[in-house]
C-alpha atoms as a PDB file:
ATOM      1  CA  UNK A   1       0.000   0.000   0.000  1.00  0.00           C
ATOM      2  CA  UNK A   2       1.549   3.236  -0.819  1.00  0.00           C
ATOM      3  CA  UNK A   3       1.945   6.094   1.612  1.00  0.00           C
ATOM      4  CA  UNK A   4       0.024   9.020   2.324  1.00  0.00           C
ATOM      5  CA  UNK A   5       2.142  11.939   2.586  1.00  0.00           C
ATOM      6  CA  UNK A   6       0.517  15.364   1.921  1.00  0.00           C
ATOM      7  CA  UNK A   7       2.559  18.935   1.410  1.00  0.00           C
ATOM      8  CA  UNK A   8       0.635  20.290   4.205  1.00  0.00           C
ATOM      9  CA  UNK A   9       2.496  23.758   3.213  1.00  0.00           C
ATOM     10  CA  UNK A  10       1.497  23.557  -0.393  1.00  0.00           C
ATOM     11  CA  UNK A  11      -1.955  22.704   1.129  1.00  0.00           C
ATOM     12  CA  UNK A  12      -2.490  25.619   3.668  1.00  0.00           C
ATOM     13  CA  UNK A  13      -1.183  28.111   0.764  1.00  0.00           C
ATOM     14  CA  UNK A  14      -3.621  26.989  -1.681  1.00  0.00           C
ATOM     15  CA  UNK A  15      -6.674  27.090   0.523  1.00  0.00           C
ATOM     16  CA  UNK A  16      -5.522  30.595   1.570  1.00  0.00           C
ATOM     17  CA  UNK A  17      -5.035  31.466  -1.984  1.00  0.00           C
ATOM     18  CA  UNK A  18      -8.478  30.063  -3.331  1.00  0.00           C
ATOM     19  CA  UNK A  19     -10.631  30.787  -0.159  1.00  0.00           C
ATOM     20  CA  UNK A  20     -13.455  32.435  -1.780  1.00  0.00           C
ATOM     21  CA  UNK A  21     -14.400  29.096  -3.478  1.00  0.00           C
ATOM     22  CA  UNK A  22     -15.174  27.570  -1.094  1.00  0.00           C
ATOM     23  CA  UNK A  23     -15.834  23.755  -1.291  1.00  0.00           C
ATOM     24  CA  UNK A  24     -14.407  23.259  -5.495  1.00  0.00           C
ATOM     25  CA  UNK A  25     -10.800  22.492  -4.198  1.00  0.00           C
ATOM     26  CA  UNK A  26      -7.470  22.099  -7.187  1.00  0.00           C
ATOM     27  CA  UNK A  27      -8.607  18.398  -6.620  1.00  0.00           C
ATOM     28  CA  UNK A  28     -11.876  18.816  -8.058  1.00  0.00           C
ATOM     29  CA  UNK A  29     -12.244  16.723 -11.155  1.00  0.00           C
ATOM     30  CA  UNK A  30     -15.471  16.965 -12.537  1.00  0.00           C
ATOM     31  CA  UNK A  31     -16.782  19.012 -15.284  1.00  0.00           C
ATOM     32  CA  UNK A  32     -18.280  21.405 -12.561  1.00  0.00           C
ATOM     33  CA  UNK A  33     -20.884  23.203 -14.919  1.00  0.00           C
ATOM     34  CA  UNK A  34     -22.238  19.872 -16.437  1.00  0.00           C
ATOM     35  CA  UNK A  35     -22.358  18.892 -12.786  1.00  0.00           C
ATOM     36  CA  UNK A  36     -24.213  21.816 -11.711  1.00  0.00           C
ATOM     37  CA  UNK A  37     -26.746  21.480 -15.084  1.00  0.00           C
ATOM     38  CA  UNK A  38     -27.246  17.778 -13.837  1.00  0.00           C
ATOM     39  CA  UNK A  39     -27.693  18.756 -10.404  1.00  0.00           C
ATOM     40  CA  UNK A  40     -30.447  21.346 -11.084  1.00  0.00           C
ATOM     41  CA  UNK A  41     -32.346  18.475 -13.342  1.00  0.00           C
ATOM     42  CA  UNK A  42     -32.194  16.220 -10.329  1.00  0.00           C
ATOM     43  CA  UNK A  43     -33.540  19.766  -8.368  1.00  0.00           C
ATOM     44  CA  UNK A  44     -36.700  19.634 -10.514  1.00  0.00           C
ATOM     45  CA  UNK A  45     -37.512  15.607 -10.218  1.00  0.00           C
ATOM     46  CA  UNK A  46     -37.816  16.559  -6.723  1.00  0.00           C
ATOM     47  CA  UNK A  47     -39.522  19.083  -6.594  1.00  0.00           C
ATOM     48  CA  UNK A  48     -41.894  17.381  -9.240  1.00  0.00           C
ATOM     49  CA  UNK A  49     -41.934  14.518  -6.993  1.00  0.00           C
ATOM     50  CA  UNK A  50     -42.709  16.567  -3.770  1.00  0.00           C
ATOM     51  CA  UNK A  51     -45.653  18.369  -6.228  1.00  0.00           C
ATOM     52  CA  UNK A  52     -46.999  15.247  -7.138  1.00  0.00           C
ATOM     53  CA  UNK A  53     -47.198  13.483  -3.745  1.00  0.00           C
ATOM     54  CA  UNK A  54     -48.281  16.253  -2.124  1.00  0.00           C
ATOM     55  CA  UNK A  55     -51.729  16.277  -3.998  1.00  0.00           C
ATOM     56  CA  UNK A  56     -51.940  12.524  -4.196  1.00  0.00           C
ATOM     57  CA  UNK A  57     -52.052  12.913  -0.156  1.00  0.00           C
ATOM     58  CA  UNK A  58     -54.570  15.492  -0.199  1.00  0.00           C
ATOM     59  CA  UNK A  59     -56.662  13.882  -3.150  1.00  0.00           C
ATOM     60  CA  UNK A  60     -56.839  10.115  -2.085  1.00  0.00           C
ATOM     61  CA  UNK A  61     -60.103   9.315  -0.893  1.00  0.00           C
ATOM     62  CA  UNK A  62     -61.592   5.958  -0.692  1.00  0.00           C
ATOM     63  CA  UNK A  63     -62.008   3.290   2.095  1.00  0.00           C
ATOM     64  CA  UNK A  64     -58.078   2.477   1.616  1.00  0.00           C
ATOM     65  CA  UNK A  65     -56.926   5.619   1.699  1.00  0.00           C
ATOM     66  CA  UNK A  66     -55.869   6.641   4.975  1.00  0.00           C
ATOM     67  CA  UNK A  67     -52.801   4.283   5.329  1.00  0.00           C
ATOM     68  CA  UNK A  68     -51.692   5.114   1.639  1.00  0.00           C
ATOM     69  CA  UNK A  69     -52.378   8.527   2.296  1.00  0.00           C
ATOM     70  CA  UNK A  70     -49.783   8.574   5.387  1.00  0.00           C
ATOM     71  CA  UNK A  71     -47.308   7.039   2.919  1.00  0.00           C
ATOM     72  CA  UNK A  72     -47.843   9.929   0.498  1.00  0.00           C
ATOM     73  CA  UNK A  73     -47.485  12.902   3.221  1.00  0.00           C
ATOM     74  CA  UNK A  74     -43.792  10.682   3.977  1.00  0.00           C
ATOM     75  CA  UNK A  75     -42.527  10.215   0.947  1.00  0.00           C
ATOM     76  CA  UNK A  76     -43.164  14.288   0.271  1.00  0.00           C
ATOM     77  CA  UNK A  77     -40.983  14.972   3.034  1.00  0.00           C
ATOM     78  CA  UNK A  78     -38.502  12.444   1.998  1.00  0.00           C
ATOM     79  CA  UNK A  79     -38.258  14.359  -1.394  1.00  0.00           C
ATOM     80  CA  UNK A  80     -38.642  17.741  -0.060  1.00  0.00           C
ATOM     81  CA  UNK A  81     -35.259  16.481   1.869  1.00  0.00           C
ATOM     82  CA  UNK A  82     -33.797  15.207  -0.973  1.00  0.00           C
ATOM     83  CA  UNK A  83     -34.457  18.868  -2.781  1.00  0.00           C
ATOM     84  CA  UNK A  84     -33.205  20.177  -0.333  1.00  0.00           C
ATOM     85  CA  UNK A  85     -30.071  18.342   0.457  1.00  0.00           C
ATOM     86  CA  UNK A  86     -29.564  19.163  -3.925  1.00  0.00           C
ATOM     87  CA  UNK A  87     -30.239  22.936  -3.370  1.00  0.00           C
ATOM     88  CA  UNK A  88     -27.186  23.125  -0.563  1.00  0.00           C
ATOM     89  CA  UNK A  89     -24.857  21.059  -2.742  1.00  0.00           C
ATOM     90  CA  UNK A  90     -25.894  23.154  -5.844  1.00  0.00           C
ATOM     91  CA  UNK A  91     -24.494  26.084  -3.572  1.00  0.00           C
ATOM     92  CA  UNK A  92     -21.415  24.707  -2.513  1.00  0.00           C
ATOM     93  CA  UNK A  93     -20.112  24.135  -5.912  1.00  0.00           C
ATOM     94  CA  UNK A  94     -20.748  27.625  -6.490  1.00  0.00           C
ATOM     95  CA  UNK A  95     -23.969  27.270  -8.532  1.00  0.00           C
ATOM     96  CA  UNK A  96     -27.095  28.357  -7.892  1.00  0.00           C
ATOM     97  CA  UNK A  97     -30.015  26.102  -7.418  1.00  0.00           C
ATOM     98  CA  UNK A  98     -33.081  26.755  -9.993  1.00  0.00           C
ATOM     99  CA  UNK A  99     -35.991  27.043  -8.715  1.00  0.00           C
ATOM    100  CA  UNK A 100     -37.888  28.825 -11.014  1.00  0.00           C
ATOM    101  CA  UNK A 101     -41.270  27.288 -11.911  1.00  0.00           C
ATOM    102  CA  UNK A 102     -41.682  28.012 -15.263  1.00  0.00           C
ATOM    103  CA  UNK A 103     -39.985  24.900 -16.754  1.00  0.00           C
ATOM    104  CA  UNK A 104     -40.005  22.968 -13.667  1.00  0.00           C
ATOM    105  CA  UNK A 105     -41.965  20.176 -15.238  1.00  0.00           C
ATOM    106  CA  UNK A 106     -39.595  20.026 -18.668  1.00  0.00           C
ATOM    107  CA  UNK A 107     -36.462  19.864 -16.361  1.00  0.00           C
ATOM    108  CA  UNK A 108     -37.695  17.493 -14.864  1.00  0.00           C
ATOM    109  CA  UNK A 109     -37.045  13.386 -15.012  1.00  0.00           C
ATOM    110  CA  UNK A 110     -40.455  12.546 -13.975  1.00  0.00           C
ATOM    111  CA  UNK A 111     -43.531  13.616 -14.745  1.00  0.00           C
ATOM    112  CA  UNK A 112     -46.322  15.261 -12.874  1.00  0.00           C
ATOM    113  CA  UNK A 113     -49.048  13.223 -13.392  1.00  0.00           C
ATOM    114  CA  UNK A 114     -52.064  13.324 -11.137  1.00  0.00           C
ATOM    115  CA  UNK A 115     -54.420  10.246 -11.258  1.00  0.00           C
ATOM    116  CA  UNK A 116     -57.379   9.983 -11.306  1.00  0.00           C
ATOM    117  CA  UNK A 117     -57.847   7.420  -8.277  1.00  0.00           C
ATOM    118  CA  UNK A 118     -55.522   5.480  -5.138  1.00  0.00           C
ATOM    119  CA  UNK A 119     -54.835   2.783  -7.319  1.00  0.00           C
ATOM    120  CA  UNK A 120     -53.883   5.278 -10.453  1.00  0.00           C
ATOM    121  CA  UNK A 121     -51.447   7.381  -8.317  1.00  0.00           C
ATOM    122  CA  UNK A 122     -49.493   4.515  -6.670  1.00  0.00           C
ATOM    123  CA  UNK A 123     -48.738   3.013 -10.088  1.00  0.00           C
ATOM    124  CA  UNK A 124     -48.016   6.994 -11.439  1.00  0.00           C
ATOM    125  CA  UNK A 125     -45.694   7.530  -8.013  1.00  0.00           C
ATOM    126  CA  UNK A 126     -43.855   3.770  -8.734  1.00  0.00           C
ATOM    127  CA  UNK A 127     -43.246   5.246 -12.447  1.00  0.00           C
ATOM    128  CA  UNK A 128     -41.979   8.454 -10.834  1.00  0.00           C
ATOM    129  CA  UNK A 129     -39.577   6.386  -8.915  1.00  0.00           C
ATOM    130  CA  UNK A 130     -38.693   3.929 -10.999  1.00  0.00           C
ATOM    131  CA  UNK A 131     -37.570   6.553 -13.455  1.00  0.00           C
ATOM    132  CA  UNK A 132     -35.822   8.402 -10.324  1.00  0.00           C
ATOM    133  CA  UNK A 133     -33.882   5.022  -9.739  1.00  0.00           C
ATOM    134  CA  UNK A 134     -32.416   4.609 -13.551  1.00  0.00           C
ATOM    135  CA  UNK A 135     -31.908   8.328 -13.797  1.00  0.00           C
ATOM    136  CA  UNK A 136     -29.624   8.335 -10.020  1.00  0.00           C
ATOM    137  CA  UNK A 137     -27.891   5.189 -11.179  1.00  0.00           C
ATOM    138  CA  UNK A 138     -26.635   6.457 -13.872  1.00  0.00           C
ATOM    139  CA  UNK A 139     -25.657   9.538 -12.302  1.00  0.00           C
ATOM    140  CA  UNK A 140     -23.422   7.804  -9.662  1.00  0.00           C
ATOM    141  CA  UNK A 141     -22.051   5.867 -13.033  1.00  0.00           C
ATOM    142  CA  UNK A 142     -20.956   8.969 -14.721  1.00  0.00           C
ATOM    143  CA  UNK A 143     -19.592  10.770 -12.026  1.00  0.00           C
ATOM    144  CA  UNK A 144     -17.170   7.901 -10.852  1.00  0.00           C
ATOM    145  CA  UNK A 145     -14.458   9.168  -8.814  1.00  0.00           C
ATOM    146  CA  UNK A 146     -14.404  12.529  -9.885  1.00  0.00           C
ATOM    147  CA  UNK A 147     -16.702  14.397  -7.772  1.00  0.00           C
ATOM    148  CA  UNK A 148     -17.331  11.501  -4.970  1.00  0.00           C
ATOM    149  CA  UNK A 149     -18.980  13.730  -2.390  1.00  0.00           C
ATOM    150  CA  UNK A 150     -22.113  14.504  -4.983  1.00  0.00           C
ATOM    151  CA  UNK A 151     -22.086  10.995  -6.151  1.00  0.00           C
ATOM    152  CA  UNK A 152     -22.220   9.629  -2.189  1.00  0.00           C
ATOM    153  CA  UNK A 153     -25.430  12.402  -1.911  1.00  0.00           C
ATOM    154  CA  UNK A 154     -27.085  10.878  -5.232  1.00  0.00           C
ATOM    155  CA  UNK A 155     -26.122   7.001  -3.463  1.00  0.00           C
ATOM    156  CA  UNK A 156     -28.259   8.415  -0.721  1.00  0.00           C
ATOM    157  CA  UNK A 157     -30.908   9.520  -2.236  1.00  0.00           C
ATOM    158  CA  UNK A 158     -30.771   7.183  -4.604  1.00  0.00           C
ATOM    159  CA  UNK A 159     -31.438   4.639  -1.810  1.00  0.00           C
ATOM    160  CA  UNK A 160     -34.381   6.449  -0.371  1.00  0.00           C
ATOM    161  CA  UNK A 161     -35.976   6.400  -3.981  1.00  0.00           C
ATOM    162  CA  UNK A 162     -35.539   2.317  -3.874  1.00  0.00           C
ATOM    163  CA  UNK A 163     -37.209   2.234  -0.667  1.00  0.00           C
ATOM    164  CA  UNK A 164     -40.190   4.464  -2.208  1.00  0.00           C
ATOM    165  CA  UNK A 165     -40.802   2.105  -5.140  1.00  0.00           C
ATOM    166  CA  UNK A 166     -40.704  -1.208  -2.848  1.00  0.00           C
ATOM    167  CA  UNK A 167     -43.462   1.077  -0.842  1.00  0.00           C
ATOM    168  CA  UNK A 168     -45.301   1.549  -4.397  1.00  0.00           C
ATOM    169  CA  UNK A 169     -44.778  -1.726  -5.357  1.00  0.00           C
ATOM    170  CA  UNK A 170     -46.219  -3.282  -2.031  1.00  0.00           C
ATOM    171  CA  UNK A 171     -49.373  -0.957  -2.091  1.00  0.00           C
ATOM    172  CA  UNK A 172     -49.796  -1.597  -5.399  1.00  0.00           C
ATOM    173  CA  UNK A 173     -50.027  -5.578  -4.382  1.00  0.00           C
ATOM    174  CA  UNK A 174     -52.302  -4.919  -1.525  1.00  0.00           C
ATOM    175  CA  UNK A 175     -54.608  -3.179  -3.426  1.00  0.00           C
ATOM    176  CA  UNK A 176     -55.304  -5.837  -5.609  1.00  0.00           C
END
């Protein structure tokens, strides 16, 4: 195994030098504007996301619907997280996160579709995340080693979106 040895010199002069940039370090390898670009689409399939669970929790109706309701309302806040946890690292790369609704649903991976009843919004939010899940994956593929604290937050969101289609997927069964 080789050796770590660091010029802590060279180190604490560069970080003085380059300061104002705050977490995009020399050792920054990515293509940090096709980063950011990617990071704002993954901005809007959460968002989208949030959108669409957010009225499929206040829509649902039915003598089912309380349970899957409660799993709507959750997986919101899982994707409001998930926006937000994309907004900071948008920042910290020096970008600047887009929220801007006009073209919120074009940016996005997923579409914002509504349903028109319990059983027609759990198979529209498995879509959602299904589409979430290839989309992450091959984020984490593509950015490799190159920009490994992005590609750790897409992992973990990534994992939360697996989770949310097993949920789907389960429902879906339930219901029939």
């Amino acid at each position: 195994m080789n050796e770590f040895i660091a010029d802590v010199k060279l180190l604490r002069e560069r970080a003085r030098q380059n300061m104002l940039k705050g977490a995009v370090t020399e050792n920054y390898k990515a293509d940090r504007e096709r980063v950011l670009q990617v990071l704002n689409t993954v901005l809007a399939t959460e968002i989208v996301c949030t959108l669409r669970y957010m009225r499929h929790y206040y829509t649902a109706s039915g003598i089912n619907s309380e349970a899957v309701k409660e799993e709507f309302l959750q997986h919101s806040k899982d994707e409001q997280q998930h926006a937000d946890w994309i907004a900071n690292r948008i920042v910290q790369l020096n970008g600047a996160p887009n929220f801007n609704p006009e073209g919120l649903a074009s940016r996005s991976h997923s579409e914002y579709v509504e349903g028109t009843d319990l059983v027609s919004m759990i198979r529209e939010d498995l879509v959602a995340e299904r589409i979430a899940i290839e989309s992450y994956a091959e984020i984490v593929r593509w950015l490799g080693d190159s920009d490994p604290t992005t590609r750790k937050l897409i992992e973990d969101i990534l994992k939360t979106e697996e989770d949310h289609a097993e949920d789907m997927k389960s429902l879906l069964e339930r219901m029939g």
